[in-house]
N, C-alpha and C. Protein backbone atom coordinates (compact mmCIF):
# COMPACT_ATOMS: atom_id res chain seq x y z
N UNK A 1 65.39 -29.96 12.43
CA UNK A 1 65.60 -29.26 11.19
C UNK A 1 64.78 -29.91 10.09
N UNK A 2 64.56 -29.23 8.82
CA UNK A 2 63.34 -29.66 7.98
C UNK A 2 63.96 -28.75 6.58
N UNK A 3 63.47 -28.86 5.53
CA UNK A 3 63.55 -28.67 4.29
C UNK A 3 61.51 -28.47 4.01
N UNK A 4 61.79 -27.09 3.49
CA UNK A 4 60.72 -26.44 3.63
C UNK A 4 60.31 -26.25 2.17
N UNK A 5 59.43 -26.14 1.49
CA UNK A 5 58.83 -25.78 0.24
C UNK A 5 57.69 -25.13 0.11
N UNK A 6 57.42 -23.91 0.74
CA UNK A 6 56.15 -23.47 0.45
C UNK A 6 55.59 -23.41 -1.21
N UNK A 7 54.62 -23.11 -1.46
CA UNK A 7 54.05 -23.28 -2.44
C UNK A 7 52.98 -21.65 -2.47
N UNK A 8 52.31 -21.59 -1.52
CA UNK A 8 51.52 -20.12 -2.06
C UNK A 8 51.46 -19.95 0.08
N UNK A 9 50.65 -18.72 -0.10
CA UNK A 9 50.56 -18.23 1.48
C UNK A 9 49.42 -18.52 1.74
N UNK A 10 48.46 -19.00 2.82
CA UNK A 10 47.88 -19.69 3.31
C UNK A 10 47.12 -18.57 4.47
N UNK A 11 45.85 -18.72 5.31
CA UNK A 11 45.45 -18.09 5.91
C UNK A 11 45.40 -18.74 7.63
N UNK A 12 46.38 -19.57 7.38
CA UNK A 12 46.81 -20.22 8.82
C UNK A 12 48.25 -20.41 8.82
N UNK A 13 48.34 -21.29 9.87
CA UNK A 13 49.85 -21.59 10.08
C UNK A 13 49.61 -22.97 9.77
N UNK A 14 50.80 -23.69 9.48
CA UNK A 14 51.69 -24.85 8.87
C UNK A 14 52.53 -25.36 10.45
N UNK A 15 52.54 -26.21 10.91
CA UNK A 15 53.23 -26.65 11.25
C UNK A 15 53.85 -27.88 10.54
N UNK A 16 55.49 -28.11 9.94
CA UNK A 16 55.77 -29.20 9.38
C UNK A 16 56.33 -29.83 10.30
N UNK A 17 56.96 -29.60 11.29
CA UNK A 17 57.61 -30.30 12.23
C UNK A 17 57.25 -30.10 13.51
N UNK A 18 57.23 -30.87 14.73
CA UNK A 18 56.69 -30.81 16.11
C UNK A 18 56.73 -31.95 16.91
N UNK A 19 57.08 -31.81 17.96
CA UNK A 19 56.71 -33.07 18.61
C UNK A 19 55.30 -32.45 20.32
N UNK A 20 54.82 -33.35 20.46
CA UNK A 20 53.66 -33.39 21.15
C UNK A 20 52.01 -33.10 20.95
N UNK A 21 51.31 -32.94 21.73
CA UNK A 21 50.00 -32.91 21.31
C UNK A 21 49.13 -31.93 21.71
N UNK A 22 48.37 -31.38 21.31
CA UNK A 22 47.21 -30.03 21.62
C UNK A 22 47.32 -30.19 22.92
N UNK A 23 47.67 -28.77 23.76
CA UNK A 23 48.10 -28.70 24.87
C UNK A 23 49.18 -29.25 25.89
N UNK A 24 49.86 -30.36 25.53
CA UNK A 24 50.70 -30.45 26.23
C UNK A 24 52.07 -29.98 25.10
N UNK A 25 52.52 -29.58 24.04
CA UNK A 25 53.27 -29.22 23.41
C UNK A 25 54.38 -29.48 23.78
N UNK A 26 55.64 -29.21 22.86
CA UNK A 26 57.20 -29.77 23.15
C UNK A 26 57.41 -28.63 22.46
N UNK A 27 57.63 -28.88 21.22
CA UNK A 27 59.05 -27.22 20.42
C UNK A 27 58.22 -28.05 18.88
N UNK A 28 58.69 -27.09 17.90
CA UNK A 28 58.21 -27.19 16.73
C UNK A 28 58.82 -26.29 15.71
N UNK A 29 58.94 -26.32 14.15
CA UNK A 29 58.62 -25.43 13.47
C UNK A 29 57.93 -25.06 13.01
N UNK A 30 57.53 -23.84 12.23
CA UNK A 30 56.14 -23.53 12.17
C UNK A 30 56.09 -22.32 10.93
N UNK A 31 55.60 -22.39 10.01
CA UNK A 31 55.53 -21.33 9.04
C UNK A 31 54.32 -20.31 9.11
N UNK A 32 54.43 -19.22 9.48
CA UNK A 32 52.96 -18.46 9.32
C UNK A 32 52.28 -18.37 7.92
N UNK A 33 51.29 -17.51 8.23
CA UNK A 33 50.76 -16.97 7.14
C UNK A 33 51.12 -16.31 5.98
N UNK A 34 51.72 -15.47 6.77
CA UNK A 34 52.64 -14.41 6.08
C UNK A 34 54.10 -14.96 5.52
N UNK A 35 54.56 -16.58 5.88
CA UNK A 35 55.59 -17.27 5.14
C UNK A 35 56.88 -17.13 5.86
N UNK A 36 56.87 -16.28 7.31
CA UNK A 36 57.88 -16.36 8.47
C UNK A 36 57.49 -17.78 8.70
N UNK A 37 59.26 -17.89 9.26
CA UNK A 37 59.36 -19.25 10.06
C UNK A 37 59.54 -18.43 10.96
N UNK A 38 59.04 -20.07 12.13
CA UNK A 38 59.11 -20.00 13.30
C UNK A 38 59.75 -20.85 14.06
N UNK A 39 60.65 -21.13 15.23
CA UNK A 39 61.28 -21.83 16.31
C UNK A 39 60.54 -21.65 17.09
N UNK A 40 59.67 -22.66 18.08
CA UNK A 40 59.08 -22.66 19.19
C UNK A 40 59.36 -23.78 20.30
N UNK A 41 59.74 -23.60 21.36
CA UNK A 41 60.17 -23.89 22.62
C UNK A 41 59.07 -23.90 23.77
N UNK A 42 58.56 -24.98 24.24
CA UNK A 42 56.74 -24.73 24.77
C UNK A 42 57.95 -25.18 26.19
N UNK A 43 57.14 -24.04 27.03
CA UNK A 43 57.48 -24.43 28.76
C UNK A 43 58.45 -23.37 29.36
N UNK A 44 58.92 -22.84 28.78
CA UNK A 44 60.12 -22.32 29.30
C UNK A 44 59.58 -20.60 30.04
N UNK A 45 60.29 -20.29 30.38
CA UNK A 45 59.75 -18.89 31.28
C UNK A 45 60.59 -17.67 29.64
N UNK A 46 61.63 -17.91 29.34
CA UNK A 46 61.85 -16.64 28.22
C UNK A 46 62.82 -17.64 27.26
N UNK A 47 62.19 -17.15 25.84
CA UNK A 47 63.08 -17.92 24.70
C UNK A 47 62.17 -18.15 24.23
N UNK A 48 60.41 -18.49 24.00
CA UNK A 48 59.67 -19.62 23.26
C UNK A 48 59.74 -19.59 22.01
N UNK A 49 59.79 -17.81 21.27
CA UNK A 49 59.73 -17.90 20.07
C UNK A 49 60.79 -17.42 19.03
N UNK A 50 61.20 -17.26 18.24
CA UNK A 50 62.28 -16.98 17.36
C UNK A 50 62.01 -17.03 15.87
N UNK A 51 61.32 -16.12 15.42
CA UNK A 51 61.12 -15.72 14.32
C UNK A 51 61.89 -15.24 12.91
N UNK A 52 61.76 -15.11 11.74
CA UNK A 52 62.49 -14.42 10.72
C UNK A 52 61.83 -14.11 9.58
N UNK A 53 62.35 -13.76 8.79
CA UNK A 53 61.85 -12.76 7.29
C UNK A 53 61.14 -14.35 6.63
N UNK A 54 59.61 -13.94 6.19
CA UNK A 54 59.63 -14.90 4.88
C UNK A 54 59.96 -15.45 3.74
N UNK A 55 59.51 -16.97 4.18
CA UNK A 55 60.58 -17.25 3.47
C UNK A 55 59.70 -17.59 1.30
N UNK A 56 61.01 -17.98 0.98
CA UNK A 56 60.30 -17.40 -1.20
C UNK A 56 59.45 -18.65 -1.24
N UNK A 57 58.44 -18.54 -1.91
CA UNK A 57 57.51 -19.33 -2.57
C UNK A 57 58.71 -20.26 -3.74
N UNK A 58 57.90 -21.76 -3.71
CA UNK A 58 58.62 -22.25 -5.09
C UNK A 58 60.10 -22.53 -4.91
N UNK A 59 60.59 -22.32 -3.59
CA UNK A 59 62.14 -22.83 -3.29
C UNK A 59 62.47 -23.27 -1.95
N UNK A 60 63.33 -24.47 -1.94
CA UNK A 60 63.25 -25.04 -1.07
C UNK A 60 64.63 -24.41 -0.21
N UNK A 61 63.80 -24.45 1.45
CA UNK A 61 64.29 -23.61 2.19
C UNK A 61 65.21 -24.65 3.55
N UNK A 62 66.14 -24.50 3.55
CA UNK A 62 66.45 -25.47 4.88
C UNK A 62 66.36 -25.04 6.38
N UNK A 63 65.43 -25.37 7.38
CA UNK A 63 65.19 -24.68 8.45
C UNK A 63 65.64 -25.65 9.82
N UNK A 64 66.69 -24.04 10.75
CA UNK A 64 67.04 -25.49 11.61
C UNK A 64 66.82 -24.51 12.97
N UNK A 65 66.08 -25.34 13.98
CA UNK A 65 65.99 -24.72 15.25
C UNK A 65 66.96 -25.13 16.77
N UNK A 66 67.76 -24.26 17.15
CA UNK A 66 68.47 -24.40 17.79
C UNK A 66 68.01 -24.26 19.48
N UNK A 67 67.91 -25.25 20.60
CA UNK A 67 67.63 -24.57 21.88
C UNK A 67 68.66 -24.95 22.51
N UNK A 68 69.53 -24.14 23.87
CA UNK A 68 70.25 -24.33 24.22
C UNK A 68 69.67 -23.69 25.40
N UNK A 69 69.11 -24.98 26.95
CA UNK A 69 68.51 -24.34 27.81
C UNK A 69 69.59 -23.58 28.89
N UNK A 70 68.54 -22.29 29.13
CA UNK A 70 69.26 -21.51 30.07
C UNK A 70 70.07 -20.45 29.14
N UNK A 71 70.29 -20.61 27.93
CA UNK A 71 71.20 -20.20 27.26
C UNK A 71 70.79 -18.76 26.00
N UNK A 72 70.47 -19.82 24.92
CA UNK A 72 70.03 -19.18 23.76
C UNK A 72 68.90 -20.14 23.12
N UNK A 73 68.14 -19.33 22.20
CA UNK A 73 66.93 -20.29 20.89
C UNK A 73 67.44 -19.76 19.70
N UNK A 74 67.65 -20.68 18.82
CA UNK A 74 68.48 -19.97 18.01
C UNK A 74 67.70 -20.02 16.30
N UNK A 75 67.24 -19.53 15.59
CA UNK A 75 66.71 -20.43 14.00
C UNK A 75 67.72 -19.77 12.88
N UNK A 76 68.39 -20.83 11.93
CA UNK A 76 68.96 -20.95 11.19
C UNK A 76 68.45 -21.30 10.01
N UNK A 77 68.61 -20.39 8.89
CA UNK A 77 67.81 -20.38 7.53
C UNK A 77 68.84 -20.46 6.55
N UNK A 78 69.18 -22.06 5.94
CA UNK A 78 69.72 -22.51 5.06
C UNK A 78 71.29 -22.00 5.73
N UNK A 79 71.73 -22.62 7.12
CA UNK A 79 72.98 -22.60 7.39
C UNK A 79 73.56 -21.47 8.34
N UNK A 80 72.76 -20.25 7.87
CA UNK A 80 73.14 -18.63 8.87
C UNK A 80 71.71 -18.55 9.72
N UNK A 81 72.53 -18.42 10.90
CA UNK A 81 71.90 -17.64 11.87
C UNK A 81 70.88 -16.51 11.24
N UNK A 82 69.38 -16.77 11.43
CA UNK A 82 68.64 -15.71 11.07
C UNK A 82 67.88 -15.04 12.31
N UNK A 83 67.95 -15.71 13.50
CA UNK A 83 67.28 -15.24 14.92
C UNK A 83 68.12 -15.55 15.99
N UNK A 84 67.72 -15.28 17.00
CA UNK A 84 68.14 -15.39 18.55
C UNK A 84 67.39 -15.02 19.49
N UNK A 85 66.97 -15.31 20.43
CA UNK A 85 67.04 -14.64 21.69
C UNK A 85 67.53 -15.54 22.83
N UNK A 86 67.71 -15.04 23.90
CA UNK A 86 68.19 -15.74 25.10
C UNK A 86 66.86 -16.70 25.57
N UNK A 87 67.47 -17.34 26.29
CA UNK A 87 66.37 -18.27 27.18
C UNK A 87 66.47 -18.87 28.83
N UNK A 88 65.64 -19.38 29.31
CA UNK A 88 65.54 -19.33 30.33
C UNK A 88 64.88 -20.20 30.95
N UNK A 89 64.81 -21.69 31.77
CA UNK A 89 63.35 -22.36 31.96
C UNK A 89 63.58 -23.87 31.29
N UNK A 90 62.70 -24.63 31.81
CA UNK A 90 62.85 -25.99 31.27
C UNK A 90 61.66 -25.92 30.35
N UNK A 91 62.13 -26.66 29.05
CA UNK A 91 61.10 -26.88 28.32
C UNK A 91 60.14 -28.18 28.58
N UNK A 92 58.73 -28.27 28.12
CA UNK A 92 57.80 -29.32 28.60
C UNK A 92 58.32 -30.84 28.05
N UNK A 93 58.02 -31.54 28.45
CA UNK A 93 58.68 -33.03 28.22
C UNK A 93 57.06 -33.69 28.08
């Protein structure tokens, strides 16, 4: 989970949080272009991504990514459930 502050929209993605390295990947958050967050889960056969509405310029946003393997991916925007999908698969280590 992370505390987010965008500032203006950008013509890439942001990753503020992540663990691993170009190509071997782990899970991350990730802000697009367009100012959606993202939950990402690298390895798994269904679940990797979990998306939601962008988020406001100029306010700080609290972002929390939930994986529960076999189960659910879950992202939570400042406390409520804003995504889901099911999942499936071991994630990469």
């Amino acid at each position: 989970m992370i505390w987010a502050r965008p500032t203006q929209r950008t013509s890439d993605w942001c990753r503020p949080f992540g663990k691993g390295a170009t190509g071997t990947p782990n899970y991350g958050l990730h802000i697009n272009q367009y100012g959606q967050p993202l939950s990402q889960i690298y390895g798994v056969a269904s679940g990797v991504n979990v998306f939601s509405n962008p988020l406001p310029l100029n306010a700080w946003t609290h972002l929390c990514g939930r994986f529960v393997q076999n189960s659910v991916h879950e992202l939570y925007i400042d406390g409520v459930l804003a995504a889901s999908t099911p999942t499936s698969g071991t994630p990469t280590t």
